[in-house]
PDB file of N, CA and C in Angstrom:
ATOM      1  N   UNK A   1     -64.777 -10.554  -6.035  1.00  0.00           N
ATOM      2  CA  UNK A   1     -64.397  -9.338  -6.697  1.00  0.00           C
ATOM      3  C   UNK A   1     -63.517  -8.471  -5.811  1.00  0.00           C
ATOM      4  N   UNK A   2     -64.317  -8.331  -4.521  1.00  0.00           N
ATOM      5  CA  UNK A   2     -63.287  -7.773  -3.228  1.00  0.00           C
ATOM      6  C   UNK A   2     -61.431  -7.680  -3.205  1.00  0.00           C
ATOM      7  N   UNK A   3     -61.407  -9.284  -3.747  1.00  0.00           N
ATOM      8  CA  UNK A   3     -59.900 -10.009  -3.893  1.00  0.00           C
ATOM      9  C   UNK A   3     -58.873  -9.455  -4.917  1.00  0.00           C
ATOM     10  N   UNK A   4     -59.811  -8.954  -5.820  1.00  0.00           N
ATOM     11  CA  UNK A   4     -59.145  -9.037  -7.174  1.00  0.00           C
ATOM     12  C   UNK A   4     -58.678  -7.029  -7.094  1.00  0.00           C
ATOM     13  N   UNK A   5     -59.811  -6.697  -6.348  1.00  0.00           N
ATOM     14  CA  UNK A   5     -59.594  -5.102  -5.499  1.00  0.00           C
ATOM     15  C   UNK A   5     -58.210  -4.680  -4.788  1.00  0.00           C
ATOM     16  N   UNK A   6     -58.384  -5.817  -3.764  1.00  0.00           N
ATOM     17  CA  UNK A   6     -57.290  -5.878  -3.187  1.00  0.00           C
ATOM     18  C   UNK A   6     -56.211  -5.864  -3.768  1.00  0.00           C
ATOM     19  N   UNK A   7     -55.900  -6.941  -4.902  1.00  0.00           N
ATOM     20  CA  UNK A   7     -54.415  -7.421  -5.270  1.00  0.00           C
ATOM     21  C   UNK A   7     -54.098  -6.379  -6.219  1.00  0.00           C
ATOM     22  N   UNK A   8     -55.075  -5.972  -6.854  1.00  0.00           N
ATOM     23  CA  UNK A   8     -54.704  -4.510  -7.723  1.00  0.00           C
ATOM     24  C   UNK A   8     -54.613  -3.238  -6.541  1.00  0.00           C
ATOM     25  N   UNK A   9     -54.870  -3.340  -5.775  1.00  0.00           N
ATOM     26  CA  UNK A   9     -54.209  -2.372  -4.863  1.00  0.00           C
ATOM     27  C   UNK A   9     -52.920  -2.257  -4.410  1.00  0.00           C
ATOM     28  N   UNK A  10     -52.382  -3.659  -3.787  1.00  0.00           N
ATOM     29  CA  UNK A  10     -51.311  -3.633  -3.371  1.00  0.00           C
ATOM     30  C   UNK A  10     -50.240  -3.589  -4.655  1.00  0.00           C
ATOM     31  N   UNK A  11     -50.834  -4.049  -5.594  1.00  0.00           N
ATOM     32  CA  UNK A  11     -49.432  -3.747  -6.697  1.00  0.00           C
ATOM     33  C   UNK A  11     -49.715  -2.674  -7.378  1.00  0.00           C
ATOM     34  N   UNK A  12     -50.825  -1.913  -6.967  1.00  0.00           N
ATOM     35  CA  UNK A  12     -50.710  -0.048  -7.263  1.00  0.00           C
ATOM     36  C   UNK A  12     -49.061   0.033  -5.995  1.00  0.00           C
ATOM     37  N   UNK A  13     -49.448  -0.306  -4.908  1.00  0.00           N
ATOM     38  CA  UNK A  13     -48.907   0.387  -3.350  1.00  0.00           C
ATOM     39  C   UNK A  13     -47.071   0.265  -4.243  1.00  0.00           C
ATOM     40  N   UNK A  14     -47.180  -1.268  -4.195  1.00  0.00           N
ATOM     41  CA  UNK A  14     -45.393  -1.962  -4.265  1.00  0.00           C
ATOM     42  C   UNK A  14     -44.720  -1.054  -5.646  1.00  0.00           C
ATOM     43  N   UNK A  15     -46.028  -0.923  -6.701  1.00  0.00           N
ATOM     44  CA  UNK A  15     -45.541   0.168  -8.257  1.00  0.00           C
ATOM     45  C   UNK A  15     -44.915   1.539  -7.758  1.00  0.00           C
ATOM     46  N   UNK A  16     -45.827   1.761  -6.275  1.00  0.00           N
ATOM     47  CA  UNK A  16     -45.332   3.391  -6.563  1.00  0.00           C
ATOM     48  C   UNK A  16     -43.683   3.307  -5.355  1.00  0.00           C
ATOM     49  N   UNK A  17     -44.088   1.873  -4.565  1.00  0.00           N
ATOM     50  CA  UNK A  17     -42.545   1.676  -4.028  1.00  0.00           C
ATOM     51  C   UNK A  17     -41.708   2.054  -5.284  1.00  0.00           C
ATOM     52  N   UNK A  18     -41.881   1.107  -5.577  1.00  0.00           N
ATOM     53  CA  UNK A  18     -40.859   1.295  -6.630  1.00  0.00           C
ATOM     54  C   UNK A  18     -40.346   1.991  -7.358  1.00  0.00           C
ATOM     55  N   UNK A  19     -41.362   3.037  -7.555  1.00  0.00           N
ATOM     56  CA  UNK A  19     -40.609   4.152  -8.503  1.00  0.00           C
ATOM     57  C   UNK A  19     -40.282   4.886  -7.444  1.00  0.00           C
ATOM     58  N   UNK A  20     -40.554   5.306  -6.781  1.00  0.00           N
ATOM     59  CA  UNK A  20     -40.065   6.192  -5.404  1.00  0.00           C
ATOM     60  C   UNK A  20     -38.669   5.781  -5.553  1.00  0.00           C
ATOM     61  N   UNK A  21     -38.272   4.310  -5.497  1.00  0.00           N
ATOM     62  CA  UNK A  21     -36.956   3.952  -4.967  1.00  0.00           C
ATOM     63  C   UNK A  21     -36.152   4.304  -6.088  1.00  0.00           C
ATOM     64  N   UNK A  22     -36.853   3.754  -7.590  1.00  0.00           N
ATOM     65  CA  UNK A  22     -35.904   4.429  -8.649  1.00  0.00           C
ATOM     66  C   UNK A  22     -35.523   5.418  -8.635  1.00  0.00           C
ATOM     67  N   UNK A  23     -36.407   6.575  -8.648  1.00  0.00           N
ATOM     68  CA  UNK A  23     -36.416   8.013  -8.950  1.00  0.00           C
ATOM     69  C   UNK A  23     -34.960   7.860  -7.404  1.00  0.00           C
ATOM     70  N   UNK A  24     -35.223   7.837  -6.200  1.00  0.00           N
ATOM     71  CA  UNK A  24     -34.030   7.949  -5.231  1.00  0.00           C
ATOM     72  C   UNK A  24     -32.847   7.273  -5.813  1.00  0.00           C
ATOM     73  N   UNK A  25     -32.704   6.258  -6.457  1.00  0.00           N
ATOM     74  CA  UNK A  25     -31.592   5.781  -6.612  1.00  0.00           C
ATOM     75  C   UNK A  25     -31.003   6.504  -8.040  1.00  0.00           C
ATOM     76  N   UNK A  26     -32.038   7.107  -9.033  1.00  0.00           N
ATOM     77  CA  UNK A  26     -31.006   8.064 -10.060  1.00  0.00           C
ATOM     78  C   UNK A  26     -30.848   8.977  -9.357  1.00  0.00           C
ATOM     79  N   UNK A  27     -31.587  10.058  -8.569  1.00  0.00           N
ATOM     80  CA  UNK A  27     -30.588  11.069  -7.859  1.00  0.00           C
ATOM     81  C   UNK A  27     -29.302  10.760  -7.492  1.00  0.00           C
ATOM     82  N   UNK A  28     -29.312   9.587  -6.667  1.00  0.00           N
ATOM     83  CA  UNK A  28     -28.150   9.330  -6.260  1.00  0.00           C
ATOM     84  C   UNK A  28     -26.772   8.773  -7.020  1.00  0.00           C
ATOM     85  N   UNK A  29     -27.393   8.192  -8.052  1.00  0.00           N
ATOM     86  CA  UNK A  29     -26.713   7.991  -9.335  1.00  0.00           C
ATOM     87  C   UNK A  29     -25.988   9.244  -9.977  1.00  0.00           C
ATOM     88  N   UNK A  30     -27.087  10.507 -10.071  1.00  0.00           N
ATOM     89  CA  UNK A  30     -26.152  11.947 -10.569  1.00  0.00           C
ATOM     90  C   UNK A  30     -25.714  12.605  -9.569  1.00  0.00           C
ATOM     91  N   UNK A  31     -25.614  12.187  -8.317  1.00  0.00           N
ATOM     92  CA  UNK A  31     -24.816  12.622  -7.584  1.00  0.00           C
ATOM     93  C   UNK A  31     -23.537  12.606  -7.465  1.00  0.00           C
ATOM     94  N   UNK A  32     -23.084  10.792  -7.428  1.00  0.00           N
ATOM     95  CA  UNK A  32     -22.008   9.970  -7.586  1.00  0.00           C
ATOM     96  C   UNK A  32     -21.640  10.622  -8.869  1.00  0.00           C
ATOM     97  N   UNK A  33     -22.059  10.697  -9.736  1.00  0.00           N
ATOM     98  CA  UNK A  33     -21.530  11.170 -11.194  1.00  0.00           C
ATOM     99  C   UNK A  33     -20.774  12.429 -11.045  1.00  0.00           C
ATOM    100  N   UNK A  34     -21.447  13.724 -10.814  1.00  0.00           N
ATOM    101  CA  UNK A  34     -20.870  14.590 -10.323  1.00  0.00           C
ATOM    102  C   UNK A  34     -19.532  14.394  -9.512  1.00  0.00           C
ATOM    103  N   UNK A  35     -19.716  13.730  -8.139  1.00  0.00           N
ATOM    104  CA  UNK A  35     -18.381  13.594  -7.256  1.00  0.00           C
ATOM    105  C   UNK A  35     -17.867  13.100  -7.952  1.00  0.00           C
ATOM    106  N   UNK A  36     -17.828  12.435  -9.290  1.00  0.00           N
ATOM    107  CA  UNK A  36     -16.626  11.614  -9.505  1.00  0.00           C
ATOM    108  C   UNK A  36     -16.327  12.379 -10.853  1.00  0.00           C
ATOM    109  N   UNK A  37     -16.669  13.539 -11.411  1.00  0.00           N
ATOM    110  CA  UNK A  37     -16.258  14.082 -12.504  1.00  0.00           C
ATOM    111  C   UNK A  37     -15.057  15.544 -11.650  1.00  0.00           C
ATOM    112  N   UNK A  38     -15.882  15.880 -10.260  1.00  0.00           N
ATOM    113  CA  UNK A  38     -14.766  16.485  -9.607  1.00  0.00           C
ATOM    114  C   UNK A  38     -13.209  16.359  -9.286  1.00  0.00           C
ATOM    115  N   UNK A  39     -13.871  14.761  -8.684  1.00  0.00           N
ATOM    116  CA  UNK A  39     -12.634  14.102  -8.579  1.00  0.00           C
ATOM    117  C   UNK A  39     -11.646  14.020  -9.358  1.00  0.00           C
ATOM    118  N   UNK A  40     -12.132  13.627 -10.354  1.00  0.00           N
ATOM    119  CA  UNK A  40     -11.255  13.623 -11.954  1.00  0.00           C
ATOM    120  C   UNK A  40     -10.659  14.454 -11.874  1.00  0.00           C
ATOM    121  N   UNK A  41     -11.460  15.851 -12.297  1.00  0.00           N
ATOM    122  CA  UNK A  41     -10.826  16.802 -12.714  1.00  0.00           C
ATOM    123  C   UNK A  41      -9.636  17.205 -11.802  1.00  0.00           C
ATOM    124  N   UNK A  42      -9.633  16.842 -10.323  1.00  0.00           N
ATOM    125  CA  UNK A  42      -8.859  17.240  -8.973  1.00  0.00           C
ATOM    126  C   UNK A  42      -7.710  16.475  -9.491  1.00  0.00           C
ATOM    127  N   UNK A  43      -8.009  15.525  -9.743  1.00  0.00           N
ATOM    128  CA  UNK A  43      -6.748  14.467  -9.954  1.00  0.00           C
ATOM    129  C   UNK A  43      -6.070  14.618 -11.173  1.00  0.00           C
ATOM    130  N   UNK A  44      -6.578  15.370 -11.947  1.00  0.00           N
ATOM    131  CA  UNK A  44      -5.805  15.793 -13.674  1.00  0.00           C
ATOM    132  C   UNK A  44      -5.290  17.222 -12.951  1.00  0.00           C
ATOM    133  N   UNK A  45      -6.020  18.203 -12.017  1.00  0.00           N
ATOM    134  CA  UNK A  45      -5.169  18.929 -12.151  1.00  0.00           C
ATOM    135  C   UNK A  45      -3.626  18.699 -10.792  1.00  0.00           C
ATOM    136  N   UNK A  46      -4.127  17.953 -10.032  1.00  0.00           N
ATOM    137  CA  UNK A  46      -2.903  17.645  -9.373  1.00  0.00           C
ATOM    138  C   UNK A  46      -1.987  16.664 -10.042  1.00  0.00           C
ATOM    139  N   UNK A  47      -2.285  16.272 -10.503  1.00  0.00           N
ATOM    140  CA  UNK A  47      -1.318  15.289 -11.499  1.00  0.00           C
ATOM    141  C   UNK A  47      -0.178  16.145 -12.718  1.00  0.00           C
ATOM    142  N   UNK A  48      -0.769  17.264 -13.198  1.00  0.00           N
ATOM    143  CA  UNK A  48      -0.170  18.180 -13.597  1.00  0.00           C
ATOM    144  C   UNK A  48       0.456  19.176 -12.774  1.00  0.00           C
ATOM    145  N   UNK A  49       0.257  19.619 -11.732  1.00  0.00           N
ATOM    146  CA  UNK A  49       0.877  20.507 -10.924  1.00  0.00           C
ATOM    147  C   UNK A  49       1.777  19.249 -10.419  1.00  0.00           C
ATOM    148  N   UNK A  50       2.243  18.292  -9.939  1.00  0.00           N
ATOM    149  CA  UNK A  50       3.310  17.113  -9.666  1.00  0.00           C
ATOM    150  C   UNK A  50       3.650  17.390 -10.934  1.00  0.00           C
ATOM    151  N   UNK A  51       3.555  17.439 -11.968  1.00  0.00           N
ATOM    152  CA  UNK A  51       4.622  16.848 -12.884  1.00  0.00           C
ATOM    153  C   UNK A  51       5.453  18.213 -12.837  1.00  0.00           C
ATOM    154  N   UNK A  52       5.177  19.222 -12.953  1.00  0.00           N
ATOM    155  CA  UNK A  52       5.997  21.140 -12.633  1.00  0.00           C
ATOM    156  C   UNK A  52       6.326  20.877 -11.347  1.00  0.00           C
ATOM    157  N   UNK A  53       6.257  20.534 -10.187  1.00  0.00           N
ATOM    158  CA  UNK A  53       6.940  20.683  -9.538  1.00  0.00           C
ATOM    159  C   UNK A  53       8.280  19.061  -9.347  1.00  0.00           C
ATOM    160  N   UNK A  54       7.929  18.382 -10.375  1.00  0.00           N
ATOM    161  CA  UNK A  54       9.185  17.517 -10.561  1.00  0.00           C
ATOM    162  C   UNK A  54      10.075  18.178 -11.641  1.00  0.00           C
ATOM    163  N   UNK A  55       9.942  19.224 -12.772  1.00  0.00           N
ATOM    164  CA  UNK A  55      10.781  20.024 -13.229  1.00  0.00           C
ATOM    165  C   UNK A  55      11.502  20.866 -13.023  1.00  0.00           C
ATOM    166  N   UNK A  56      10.646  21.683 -12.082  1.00  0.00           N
ATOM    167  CA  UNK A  56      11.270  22.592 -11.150  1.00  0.00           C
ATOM    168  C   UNK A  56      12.220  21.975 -10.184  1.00  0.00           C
ATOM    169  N   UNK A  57      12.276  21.073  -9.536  1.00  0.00           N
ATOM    170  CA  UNK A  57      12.780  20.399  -8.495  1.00  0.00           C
ATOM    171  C   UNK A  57      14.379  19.288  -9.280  1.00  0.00           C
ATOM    172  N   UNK A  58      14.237  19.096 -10.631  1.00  0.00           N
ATOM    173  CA  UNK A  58      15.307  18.776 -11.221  1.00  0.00           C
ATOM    174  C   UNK A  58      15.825  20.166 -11.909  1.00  0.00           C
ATOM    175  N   UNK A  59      15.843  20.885 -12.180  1.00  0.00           N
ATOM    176  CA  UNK A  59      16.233  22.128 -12.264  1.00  0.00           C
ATOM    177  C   UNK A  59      16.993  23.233 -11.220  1.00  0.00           C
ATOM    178  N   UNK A  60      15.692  22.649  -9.752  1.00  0.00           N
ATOM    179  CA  UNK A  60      16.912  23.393  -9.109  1.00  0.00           C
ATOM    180  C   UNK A  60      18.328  22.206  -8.693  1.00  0.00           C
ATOM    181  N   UNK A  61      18.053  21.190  -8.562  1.00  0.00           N
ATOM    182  CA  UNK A  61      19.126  20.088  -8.293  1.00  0.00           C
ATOM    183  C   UNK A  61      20.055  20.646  -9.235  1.00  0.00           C
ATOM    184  N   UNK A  62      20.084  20.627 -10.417  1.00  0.00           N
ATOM    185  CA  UNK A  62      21.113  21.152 -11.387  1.00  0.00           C
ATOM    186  C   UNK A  62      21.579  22.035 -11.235  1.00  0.00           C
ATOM    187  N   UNK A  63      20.920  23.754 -10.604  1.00  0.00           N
ATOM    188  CA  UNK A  63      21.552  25.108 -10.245  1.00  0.00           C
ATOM    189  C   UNK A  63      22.335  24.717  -8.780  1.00  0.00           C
ATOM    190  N   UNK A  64      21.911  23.640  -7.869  1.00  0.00           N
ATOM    191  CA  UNK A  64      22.485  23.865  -7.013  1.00  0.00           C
ATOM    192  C   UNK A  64      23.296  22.939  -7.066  1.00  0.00           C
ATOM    193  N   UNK A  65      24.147  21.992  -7.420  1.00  0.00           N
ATOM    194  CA  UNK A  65      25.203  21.522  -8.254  1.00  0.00           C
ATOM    195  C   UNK A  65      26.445  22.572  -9.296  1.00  0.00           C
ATOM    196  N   UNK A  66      25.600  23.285 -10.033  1.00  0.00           N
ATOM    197  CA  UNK A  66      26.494  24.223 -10.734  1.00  0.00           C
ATOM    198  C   UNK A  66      26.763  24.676  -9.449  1.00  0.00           C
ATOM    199  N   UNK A  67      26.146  25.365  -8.397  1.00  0.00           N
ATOM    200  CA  UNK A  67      26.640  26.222  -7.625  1.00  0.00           C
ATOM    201  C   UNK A  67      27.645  25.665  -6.857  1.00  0.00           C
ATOM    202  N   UNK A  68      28.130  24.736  -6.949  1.00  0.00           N
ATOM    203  CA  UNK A  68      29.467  23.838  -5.978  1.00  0.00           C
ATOM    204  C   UNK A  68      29.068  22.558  -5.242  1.00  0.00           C
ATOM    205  N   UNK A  69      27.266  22.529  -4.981  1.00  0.00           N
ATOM    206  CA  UNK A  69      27.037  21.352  -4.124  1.00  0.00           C
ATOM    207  C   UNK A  69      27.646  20.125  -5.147  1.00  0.00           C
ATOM    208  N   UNK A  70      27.982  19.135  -3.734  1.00  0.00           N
ATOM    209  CA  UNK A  70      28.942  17.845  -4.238  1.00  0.00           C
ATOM    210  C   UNK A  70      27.585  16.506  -4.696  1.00  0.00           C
ATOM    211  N   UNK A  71      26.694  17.137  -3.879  1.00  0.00           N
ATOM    212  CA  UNK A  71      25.182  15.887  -4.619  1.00  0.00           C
ATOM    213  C   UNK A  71      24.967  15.712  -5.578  1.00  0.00           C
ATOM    214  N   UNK A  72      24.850  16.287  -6.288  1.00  0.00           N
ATOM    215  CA  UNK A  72      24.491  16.043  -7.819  1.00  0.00           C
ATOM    216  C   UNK A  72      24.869  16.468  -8.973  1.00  0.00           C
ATOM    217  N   UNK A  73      26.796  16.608  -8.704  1.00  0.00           N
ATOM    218  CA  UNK A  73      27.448  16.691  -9.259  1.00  0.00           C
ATOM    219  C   UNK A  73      27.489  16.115 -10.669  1.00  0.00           C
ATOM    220  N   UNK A  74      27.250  14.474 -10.206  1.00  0.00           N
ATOM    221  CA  UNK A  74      27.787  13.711 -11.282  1.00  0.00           C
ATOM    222  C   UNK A  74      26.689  13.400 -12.563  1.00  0.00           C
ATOM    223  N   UNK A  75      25.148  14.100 -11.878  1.00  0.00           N
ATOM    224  CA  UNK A  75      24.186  14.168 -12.679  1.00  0.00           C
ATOM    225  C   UNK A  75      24.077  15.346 -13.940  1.00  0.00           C
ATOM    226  N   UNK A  76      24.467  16.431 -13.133  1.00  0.00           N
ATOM    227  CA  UNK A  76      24.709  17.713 -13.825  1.00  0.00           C
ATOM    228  C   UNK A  76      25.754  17.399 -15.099  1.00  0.00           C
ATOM    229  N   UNK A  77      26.879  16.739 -14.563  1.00  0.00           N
ATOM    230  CA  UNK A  77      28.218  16.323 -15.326  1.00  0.00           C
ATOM    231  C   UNK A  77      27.285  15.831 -16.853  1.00  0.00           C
ATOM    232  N   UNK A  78      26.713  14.875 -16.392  1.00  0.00           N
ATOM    233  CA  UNK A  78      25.797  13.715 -17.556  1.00  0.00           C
ATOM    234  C   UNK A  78      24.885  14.512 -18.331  1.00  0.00           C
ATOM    235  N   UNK A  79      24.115  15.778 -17.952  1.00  0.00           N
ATOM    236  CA  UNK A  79      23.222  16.361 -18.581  1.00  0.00           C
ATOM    237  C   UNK A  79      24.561  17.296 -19.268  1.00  0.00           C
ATOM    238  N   UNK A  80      25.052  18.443 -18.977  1.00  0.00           N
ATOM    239  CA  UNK A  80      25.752  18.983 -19.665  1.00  0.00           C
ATOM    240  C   UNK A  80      26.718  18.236 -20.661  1.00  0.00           C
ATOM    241  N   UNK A  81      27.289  16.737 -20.601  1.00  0.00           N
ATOM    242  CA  UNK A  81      27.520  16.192 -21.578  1.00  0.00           C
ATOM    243  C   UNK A  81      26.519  15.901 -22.807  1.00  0.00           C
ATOM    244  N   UNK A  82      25.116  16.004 -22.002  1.00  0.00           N
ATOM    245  CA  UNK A  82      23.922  14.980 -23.085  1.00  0.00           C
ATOM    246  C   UNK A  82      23.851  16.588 -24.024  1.00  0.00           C
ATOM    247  N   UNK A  83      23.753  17.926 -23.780  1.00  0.00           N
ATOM    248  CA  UNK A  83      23.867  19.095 -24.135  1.00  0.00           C
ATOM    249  C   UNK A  83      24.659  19.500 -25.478  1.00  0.00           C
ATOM    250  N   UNK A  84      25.612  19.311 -24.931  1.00  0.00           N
ATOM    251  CA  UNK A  84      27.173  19.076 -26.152  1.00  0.00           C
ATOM    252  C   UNK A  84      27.091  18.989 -27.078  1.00  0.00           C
ATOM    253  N   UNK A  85      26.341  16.779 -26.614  1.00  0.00           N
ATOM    254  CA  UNK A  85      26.261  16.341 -27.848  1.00  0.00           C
ATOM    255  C   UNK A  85      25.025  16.628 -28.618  1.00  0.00           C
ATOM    256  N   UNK A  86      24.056  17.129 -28.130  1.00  0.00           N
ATOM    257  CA  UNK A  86      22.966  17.872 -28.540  1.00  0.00           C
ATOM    258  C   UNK A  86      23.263  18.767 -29.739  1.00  0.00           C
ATOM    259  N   UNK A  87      24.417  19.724 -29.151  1.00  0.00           N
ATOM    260  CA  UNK A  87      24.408  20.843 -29.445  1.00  0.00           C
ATOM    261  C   UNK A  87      25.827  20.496 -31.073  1.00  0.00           C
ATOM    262  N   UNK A  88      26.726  19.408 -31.044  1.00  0.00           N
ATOM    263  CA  UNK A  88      27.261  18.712 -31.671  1.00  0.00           C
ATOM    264  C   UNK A  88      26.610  18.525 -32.823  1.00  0.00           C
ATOM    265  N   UNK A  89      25.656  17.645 -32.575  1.00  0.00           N
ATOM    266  CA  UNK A  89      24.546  17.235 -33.480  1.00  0.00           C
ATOM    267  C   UNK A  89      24.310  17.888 -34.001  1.00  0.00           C
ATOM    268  N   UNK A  90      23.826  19.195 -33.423  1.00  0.00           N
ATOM    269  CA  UNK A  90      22.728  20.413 -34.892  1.00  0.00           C
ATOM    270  C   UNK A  90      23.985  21.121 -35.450  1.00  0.00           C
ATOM    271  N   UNK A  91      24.973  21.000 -35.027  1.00  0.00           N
ATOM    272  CA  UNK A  91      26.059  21.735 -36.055  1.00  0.00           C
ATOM    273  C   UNK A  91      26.774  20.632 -37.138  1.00  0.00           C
ATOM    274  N   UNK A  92      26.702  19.635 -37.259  1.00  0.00           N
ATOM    275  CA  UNK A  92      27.031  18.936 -38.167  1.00  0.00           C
ATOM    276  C   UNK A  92      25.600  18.722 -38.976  1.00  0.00           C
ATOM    277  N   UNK A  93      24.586  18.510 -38.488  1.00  0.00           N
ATOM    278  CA  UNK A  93      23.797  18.813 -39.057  1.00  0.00           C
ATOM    279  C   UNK A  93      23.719  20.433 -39.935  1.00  0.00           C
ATOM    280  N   UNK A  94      23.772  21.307 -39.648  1.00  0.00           N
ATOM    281  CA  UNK A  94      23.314  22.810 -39.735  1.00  0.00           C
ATOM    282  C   UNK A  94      25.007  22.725 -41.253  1.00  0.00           C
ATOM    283  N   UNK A  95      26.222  21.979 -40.995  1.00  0.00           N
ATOM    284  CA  UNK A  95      27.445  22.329 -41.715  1.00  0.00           C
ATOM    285  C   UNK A  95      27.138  21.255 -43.281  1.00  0.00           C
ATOM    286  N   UNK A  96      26.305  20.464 -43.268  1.00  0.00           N
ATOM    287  CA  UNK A  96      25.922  19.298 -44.053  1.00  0.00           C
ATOM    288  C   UNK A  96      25.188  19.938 -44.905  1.00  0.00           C
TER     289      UNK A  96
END
């Protein structure tokens, strides 16, 4: 009977291992969850602040082109043509 004491003891002991370790490993589970919903969010909002400062940064290329620089002359040239015909467009449209 002693035996049978025993072995229901130790798999009381190894049961409460075990949940000990569960219960530690979901903490650590909503931990990771958390860091990685931060992360996210870090990375959506830097991903959006890069995309404004690639607008801004083709914008000023274009003012500083109008302003005489010879760099990005021939880009400016291509957008103020794409403009035109933009602007082409809604008046044959707008005369129709």
């Amino acid at each position: 009977m002693s035996e049978i004491v025993e072995i229901i003891d130790n798999l009381e002991s190894k049961l409460q291992k075990l949940l000990k370790k569960i219960d530690h490993l979901e903490q650590t589970s909503s931990a990771l969850k958390q860091e990685l919903e931060k992360a996210t969010t870090i990375m959506q909002h830097q991903s959006q602040e890069i995309d404004g400062l690639k607008k801004q940064y083709e914008s000023l290329k274009i003012t500083n082109s109008l302003l005489g620089s010879e760099e990005n002359k021939r880009d400016t040239k291509l957008k103020i043509n794409s403009l035109i015909r933009e602007i082409d467009y809604c008046i044959a449209q707008l005369s129709d």
